[in-house]
Structure formats: C-alpha cells, structure tokens
PDB file of N, CA and C in Angstrom:
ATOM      1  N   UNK A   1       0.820  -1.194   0.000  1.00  0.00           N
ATOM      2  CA  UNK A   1       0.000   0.000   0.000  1.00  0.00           C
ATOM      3  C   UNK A   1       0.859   1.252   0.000  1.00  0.00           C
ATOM      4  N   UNK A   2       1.759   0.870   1.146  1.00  0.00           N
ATOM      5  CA  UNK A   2       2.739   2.575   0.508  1.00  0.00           C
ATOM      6  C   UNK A   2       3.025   2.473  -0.451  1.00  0.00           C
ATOM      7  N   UNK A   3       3.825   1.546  -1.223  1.00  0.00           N
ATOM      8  CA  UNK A   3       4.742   2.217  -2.694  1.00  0.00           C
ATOM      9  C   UNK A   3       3.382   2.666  -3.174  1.00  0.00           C
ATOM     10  N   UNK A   4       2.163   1.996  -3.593  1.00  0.00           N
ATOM     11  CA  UNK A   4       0.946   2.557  -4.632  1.00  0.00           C
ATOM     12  C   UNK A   4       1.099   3.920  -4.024  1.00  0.00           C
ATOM     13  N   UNK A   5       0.869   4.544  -2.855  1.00  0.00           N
ATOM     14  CA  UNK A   5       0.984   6.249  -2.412  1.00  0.00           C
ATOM     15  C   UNK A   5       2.094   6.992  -2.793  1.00  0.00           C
ATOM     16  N   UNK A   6       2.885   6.088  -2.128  1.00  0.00           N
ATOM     17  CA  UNK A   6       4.074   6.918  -3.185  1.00  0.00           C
ATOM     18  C   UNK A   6       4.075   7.119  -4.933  1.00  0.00           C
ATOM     19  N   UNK A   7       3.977   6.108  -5.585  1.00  0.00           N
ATOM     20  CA  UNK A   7       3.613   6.006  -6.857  1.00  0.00           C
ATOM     21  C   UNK A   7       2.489   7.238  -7.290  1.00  0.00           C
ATOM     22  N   UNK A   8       1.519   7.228  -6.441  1.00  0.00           N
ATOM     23  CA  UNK A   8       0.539   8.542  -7.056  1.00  0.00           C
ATOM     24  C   UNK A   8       0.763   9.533  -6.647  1.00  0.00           C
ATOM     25  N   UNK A   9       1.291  10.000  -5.561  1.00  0.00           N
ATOM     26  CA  UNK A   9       2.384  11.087  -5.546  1.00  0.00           C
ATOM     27  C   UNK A   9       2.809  11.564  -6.365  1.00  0.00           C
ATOM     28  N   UNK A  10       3.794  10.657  -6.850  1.00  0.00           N
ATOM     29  CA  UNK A  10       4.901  11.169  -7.809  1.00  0.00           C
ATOM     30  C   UNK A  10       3.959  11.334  -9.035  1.00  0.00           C
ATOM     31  N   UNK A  11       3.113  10.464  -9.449  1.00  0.00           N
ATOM     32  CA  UNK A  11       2.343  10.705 -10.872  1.00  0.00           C
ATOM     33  C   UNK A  11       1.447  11.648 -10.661  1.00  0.00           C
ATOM     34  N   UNK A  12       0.829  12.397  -9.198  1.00  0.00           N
ATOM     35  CA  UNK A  12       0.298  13.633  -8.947  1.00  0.00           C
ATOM     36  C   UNK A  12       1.427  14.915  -9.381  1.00  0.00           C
ATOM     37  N   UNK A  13       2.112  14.690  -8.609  1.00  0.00           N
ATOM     38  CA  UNK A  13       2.987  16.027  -8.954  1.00  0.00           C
ATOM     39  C   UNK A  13       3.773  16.141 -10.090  1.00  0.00           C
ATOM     40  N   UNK A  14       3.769  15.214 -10.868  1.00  0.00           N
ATOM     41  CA  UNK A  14       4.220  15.492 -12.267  1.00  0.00           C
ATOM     42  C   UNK A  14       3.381  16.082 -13.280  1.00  0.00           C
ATOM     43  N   UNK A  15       2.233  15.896 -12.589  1.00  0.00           N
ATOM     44  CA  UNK A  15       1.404  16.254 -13.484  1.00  0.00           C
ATOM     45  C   UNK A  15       0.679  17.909 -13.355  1.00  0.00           C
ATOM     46  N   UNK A  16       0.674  17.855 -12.104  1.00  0.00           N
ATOM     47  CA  UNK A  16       0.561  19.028 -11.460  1.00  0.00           C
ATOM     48  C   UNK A  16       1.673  20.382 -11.417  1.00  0.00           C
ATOM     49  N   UNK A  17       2.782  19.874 -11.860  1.00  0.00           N
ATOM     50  CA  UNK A  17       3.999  20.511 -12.236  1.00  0.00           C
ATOM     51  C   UNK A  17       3.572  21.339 -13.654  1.00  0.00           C
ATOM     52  N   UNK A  18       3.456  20.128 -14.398  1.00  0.00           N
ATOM     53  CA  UNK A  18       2.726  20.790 -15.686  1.00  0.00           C
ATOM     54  C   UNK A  18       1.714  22.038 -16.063  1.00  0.00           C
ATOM     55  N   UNK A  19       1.565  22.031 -14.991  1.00  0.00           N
ATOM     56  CA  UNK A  19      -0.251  23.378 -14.817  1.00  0.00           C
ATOM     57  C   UNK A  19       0.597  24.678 -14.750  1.00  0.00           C
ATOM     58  N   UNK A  20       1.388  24.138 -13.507  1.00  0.00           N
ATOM     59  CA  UNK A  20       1.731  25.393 -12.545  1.00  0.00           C
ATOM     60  C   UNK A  20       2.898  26.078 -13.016  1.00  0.00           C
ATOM     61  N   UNK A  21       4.072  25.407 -14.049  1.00  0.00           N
ATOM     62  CA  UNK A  21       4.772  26.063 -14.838  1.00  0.00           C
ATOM     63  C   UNK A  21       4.786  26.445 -16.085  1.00  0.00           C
ATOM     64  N   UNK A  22       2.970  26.438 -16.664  1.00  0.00           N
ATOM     65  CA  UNK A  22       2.907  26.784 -18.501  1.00  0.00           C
ATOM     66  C   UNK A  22       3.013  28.474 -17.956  1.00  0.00           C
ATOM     67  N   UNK A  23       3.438  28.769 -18.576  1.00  0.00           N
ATOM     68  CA  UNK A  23       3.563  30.404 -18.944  1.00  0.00           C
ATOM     69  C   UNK A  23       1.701  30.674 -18.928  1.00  0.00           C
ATOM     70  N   UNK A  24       1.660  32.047 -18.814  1.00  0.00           N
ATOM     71  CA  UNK A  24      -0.004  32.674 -18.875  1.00  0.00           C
ATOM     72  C   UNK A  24      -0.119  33.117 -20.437  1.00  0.00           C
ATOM     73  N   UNK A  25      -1.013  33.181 -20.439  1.00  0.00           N
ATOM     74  CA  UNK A  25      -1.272  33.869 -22.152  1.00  0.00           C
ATOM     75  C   UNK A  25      -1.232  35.050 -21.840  1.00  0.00           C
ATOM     76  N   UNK A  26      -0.954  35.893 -23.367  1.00  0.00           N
ATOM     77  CA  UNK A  26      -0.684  37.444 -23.211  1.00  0.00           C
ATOM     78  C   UNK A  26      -1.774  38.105 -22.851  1.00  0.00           C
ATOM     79  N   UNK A  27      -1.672  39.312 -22.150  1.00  0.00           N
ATOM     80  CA  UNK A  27      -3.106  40.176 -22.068  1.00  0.00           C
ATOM     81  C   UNK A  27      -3.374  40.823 -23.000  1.00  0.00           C
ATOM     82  N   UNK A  28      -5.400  40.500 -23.028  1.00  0.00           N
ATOM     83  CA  UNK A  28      -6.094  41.268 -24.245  1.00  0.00           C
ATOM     84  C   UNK A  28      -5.056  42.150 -24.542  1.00  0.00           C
ATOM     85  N   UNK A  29      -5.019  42.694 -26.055  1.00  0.00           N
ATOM     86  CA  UNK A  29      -4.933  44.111 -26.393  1.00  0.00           C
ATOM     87  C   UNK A  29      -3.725  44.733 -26.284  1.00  0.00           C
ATOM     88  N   UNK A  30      -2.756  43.884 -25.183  1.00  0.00           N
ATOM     89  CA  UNK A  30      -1.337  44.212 -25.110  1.00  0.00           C
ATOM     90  C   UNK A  30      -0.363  43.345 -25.984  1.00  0.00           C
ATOM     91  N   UNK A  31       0.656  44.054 -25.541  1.00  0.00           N
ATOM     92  CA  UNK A  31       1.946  43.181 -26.205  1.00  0.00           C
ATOM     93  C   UNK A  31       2.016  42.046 -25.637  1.00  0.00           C
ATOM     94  N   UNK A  32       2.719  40.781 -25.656  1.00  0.00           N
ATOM     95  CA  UNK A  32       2.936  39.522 -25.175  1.00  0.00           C
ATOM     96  C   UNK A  32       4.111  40.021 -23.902  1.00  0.00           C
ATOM     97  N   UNK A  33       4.194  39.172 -22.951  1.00  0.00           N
ATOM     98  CA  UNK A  33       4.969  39.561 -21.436  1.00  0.00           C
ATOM     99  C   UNK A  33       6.548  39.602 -21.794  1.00  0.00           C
ATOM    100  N   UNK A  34       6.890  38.805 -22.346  1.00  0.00           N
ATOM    101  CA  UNK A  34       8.312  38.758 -22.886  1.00  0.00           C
ATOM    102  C   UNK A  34       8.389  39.382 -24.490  1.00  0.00           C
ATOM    103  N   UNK A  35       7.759  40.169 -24.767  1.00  0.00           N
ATOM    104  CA  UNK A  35       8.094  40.785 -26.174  1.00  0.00           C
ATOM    105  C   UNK A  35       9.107  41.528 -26.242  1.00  0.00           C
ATOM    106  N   UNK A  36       9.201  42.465 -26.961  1.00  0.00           N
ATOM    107  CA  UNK A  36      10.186  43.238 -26.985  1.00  0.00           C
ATOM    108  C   UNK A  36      11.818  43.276 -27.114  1.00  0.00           C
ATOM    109  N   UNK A  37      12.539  43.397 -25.853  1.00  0.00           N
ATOM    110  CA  UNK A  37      14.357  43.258 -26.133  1.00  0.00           C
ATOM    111  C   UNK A  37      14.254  41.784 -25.873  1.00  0.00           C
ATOM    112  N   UNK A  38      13.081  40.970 -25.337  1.00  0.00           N
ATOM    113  CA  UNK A  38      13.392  39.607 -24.902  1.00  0.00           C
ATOM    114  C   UNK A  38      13.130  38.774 -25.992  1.00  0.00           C
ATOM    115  N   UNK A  39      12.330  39.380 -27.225  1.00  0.00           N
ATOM    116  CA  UNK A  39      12.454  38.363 -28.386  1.00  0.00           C
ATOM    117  C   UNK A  39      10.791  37.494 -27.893  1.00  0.00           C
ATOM    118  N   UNK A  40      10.419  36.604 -28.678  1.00  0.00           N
ATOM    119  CA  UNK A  40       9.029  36.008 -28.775  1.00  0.00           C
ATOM    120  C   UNK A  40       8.943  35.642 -27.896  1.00  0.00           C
ATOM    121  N   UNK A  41       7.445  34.809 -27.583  1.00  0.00           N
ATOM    122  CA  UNK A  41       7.393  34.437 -26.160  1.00  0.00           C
ATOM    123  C   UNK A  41       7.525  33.168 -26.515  1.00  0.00           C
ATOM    124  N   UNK A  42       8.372  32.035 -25.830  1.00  0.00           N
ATOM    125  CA  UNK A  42       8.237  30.841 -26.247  1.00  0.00           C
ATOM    126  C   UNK A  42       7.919  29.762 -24.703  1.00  0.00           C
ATOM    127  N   UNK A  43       6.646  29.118 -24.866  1.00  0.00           N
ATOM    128  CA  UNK A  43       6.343  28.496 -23.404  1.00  0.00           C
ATOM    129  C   UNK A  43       6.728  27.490 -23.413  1.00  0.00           C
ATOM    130  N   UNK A  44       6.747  26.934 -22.150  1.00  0.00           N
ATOM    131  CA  UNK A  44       7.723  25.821 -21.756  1.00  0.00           C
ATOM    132  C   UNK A  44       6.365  24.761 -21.964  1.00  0.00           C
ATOM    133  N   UNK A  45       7.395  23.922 -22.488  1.00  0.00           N
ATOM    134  CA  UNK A  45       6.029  22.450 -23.311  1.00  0.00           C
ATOM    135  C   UNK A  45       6.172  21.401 -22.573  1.00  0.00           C
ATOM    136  N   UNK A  46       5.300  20.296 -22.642  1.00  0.00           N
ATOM    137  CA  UNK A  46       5.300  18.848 -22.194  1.00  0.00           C
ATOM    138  C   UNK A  46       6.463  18.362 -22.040  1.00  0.00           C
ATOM    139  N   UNK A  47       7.742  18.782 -23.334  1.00  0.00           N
ATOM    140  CA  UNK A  47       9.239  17.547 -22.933  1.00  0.00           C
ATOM    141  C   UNK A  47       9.591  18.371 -21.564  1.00  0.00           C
ATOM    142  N   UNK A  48       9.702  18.843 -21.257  1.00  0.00           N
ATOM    143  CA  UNK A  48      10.188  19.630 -19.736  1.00  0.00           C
ATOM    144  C   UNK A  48       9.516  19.005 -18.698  1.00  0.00           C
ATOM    145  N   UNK A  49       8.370  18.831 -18.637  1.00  0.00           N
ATOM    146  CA  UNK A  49       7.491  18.131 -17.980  1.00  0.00           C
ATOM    147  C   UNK A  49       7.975  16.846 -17.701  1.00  0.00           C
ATOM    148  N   UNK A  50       7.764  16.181 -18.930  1.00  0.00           N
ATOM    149  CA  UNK A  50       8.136  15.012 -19.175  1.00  0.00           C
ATOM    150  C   UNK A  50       9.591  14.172 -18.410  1.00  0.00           C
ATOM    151  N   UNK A  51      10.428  15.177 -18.891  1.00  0.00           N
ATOM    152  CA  UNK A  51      12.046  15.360 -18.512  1.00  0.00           C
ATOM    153  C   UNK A  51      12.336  15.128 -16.698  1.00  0.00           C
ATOM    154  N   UNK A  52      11.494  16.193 -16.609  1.00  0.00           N
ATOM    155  CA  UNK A  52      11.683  16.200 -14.942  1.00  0.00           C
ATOM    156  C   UNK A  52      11.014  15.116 -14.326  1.00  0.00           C
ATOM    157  N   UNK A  53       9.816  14.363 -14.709  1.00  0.00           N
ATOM    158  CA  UNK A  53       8.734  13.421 -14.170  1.00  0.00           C
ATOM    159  C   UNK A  53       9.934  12.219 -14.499  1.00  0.00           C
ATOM    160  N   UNK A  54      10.732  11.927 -15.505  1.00  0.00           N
ATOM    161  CA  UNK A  54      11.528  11.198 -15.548  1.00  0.00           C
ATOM    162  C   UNK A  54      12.634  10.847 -15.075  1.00  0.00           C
ATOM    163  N   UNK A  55      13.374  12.089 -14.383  1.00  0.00           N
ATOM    164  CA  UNK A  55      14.446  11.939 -13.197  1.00  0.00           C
ATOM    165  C   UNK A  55      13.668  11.781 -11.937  1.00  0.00           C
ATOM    166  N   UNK A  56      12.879  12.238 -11.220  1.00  0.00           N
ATOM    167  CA  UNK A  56      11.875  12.329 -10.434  1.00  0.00           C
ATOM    168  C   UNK A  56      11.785  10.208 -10.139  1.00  0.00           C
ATOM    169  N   UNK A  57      11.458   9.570 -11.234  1.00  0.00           N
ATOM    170  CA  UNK A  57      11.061   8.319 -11.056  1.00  0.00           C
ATOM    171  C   UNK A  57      12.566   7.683 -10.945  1.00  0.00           C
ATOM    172  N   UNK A  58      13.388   7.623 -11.943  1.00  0.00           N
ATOM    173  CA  UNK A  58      15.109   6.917 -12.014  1.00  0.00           C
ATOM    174  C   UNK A  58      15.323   7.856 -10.337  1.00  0.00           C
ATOM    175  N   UNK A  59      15.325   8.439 -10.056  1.00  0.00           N
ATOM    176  CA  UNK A  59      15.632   9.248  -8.716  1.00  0.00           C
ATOM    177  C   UNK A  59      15.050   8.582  -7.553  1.00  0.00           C
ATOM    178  N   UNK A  60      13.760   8.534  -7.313  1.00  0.00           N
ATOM    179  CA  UNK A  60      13.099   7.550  -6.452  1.00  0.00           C
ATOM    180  C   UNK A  60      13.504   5.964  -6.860  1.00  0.00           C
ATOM    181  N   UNK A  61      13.969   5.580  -7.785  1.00  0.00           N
ATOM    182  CA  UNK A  61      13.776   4.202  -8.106  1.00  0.00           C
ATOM    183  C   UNK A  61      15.584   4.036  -7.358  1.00  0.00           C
ATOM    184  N   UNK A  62      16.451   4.560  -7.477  1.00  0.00           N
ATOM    185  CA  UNK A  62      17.734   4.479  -6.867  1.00  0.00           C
ATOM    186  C   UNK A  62      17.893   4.651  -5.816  1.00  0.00           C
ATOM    187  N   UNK A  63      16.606   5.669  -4.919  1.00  0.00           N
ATOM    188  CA  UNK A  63      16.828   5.744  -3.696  1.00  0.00           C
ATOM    189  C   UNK A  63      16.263   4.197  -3.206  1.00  0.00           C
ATOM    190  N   UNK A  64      15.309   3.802  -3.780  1.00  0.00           N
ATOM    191  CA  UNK A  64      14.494   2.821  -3.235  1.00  0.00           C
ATOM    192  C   UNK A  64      15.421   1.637  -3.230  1.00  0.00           C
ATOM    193  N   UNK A  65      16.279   1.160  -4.466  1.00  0.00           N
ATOM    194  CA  UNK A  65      17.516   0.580  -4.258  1.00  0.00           C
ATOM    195  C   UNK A  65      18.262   0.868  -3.388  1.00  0.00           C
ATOM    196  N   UNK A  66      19.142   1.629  -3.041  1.00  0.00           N
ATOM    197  CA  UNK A  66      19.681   2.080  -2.123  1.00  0.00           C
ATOM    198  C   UNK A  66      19.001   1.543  -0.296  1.00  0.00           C
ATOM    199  N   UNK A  67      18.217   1.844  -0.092  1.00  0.00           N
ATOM    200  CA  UNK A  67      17.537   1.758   1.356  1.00  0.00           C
ATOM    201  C   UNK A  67      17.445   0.013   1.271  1.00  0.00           C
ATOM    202  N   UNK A  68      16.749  -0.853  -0.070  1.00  0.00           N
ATOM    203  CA  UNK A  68      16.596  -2.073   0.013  1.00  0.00           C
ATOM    204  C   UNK A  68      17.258  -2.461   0.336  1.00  0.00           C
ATOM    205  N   UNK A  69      18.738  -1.993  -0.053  1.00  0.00           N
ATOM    206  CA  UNK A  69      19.929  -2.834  -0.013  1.00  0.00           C
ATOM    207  C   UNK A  69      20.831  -3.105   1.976  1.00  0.00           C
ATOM    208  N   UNK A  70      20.122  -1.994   2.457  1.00  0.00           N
ATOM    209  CA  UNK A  70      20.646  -1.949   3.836  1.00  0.00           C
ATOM    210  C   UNK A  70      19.935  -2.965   4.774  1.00  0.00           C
TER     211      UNK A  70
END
C-alpha cells in the first residue's frame, strides 16, 4: 500500500507541475509579457514536464535501491 501512495504522488505532482509552470497567455490588447528586447514568447512544453517526471522516477527508483539494499 505505501509504494501505490508513493507512486501517485509522484504521478500527482508530475502532473501538477505541468499546470503550474505553462507560462499565462498574453493580455487582451497588449503586447505579449516577454516581447520586446526579450524576443518572442516561447512556453515551456510537455518535454520539460516530461524530462523532470523522468528523473523524479530513475531518482526515487535508486533511492528505493539504495535503502533495500541496507
């Protein structure tokens, strides 16, 4: 029963990661937030997501090795 909690944990906050770091859309009527000397706005996509949810698991999966082994 723990690892399944742990397991949705980790597949909670990966996913939840995803929400909370897309960039906002530009406001009505204005320029985009990063326009200007900063060049287009380009938002951070799913492989980032993805990327981190994937060290996140090899990361827990080595610790979990690690502790088994003691």
């Amino acid at each position: 029963m723990k690892k399944f909690l742990i397991l949705v944990a980790i597949v909670a906050t990966t996913f939840v990661a995803s929400d909370v770091w897309a960039q906002p859309d530009p406001p009505a009527g204005g320029s985009p937030p990063c326009g200007g000397p900063f060049g287009p706005v380009c938002p951070i996509d799913g492989g980032v997501s993805f990327l981190i949810g994937a060290g996140l698991l090899y990361g827990g999966k080595k610790a979990y090795d690690i502790g088994r082994r003691k």
